[in-house]
C-alpha atoms as a PDB file:
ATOM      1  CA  UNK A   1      90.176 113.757  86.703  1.00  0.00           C
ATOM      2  CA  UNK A   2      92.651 115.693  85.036  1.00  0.00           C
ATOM      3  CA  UNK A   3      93.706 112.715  83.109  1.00  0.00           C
ATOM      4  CA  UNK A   4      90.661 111.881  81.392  1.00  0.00           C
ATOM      5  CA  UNK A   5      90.335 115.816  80.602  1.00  0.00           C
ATOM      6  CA  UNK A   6      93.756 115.396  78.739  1.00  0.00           C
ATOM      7  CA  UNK A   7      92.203 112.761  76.789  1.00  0.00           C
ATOM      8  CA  UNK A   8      89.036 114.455  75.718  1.00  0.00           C
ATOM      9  CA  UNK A   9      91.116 117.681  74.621  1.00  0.00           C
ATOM     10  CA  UNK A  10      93.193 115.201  72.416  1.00  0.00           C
ATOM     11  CA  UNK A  11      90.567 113.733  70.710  1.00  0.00           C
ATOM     12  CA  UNK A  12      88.859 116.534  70.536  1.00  0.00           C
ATOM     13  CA  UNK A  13      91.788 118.243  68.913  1.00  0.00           C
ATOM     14  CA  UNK A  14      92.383 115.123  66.326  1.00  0.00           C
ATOM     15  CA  UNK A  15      88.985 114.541  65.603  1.00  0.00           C
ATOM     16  CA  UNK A  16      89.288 110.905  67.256  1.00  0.00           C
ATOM     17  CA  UNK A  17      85.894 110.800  68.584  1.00  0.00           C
ATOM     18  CA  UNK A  18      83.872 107.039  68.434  1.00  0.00           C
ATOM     19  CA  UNK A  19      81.311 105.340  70.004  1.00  0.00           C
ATOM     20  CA  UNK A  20      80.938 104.188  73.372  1.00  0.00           C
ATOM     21  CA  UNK A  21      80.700 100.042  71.800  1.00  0.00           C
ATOM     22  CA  UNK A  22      84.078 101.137  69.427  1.00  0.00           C
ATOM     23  CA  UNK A  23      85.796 102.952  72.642  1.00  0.00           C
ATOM     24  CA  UNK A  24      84.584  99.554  74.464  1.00  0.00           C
ATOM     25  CA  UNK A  25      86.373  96.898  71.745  1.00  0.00           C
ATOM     26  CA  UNK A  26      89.719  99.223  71.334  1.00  0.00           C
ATOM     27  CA  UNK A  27      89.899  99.130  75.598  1.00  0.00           C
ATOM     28  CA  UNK A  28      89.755  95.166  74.994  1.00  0.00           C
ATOM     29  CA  UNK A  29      92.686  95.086  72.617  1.00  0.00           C
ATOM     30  CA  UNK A  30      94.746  97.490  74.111  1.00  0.00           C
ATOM     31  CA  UNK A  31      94.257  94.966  77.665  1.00  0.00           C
ATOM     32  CA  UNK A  32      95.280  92.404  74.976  1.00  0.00           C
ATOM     33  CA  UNK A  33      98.583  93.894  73.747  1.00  0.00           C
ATOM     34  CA  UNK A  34      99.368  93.802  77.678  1.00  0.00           C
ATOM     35  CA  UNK A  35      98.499  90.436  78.164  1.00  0.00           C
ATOM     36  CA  UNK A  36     100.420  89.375  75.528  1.00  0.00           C
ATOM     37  CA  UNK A  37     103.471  91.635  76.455  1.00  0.00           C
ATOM     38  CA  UNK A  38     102.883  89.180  79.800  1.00  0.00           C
ATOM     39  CA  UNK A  39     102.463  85.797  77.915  1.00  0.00           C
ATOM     40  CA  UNK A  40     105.171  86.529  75.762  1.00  0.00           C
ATOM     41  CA  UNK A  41     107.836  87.659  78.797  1.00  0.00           C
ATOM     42  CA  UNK A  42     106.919  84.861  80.975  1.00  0.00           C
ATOM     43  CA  UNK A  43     107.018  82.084  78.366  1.00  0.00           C
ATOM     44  CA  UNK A  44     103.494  81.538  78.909  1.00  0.00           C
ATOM     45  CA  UNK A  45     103.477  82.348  82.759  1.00  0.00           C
ATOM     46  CA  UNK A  46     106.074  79.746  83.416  1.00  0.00           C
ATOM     47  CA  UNK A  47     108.529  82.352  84.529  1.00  0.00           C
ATOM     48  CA  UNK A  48     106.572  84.461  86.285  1.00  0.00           C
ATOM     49  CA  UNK A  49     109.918  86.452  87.449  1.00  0.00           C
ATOM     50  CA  UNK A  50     110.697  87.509  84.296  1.00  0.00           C
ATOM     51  CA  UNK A  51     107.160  89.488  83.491  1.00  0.00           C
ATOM     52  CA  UNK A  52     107.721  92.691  81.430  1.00  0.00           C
ATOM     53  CA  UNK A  53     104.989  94.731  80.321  1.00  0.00           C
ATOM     54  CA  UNK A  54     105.531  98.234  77.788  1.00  0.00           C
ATOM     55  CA  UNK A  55     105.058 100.991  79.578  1.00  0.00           C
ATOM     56  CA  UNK A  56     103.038 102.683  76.483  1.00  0.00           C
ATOM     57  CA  UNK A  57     100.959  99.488  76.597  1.00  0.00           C
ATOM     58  CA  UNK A  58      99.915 100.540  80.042  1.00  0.00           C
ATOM     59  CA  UNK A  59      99.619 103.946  78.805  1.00  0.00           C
ATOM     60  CA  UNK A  60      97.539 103.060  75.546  1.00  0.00           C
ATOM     61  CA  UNK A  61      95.003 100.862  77.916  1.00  0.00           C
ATOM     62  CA  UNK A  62      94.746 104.150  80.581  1.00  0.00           C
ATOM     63  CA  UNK A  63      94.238 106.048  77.692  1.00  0.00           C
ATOM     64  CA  UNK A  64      91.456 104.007  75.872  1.00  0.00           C
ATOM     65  CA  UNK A  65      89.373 103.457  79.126  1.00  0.00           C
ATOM     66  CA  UNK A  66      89.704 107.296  79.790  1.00  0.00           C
ATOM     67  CA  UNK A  67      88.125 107.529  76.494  1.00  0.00           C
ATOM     68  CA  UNK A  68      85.525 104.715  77.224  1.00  0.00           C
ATOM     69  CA  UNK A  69      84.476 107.120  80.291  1.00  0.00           C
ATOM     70  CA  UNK A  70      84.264 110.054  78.591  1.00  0.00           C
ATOM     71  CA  UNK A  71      82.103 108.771  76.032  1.00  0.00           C
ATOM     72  CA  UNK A  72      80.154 107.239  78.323  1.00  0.00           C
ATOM     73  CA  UNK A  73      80.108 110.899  79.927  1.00  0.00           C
ATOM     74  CA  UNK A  74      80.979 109.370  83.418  1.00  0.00           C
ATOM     75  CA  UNK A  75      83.646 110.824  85.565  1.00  0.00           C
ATOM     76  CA  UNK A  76      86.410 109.011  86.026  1.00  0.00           C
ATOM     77  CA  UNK A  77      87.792 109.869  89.054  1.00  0.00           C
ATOM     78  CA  UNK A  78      83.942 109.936  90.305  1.00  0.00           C
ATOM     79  CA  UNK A  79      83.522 105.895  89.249  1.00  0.00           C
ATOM     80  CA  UNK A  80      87.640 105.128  90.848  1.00  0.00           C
ATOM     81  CA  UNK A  81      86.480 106.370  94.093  1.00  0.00           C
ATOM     82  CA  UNK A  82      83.198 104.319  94.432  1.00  0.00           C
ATOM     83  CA  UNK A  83      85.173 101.602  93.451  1.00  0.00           C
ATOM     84  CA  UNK A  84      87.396 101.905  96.020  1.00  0.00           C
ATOM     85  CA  UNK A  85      84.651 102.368  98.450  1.00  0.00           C
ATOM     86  CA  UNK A  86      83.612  98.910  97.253  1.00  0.00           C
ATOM     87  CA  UNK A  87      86.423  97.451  98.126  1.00  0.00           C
ATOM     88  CA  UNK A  88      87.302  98.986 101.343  1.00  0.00           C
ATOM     89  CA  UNK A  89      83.707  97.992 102.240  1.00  0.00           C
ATOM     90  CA  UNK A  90      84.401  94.369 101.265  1.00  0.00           C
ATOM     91  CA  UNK A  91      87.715  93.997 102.650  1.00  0.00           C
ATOM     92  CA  UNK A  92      85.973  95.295 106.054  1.00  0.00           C
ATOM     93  CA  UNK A  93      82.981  92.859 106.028  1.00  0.00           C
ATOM     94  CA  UNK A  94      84.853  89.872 104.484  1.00  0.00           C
ATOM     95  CA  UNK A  95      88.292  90.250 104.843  1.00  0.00           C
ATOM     96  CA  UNK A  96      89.112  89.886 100.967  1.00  0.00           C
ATOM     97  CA  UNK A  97      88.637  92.611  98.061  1.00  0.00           C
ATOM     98  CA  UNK A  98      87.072  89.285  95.984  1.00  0.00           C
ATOM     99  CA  UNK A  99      83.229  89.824  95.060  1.00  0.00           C
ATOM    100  CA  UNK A 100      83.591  85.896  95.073  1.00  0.00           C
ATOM    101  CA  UNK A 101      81.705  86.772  99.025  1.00  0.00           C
END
């Protein structure tokens, strides 16, 4: 994935490299900063219309679980495609992408 490659060359670059358990926590937080750009815009999902998320949020998430993957030396585009072979196979056995079966 040509993303994740852009990643690796940056922290290569910058000298950002961490752990796989480090590259695990930061993905959590940056997830967090989204969720609470949602809590935040919706009034605590009361007004659901009115969500509004940071695009960089989005961005700093994408670009901590690229780094989570590359630590972890797995392929990202390798592990999105199984996934969505996952789903496709669920949603043609069960009708739903849930794994709630």
């Amino acid at each position: 994935m040509d993303e994740q490659q852009r990643v690796a060359a940056f922290v290569e670059e910058y000298d950002l490299q961490g752990e796989p358990a480090f590259r695990v926590l930061d993905l959590a937080a940056e997830v967090g900063e989204i969720a609470a750009d949602a809590t935040k815009s919706t009034d605590w999902g009361t007004k659901p219309n009115d969500l509004d998320v940071e695009t960089d949020e989005i961005g700093d998430a994408l670009f901590s679980l690229l780094a989570v993957a590359e630590s972890l030396d797995i392929d990202a585009g390798d592990a999105l495609d199984e996934s969505l072979a996952k789903y496709e196979e669920r949603l043609d056995e069960t009708g739903s992408a849930s794994s709630d079966g």
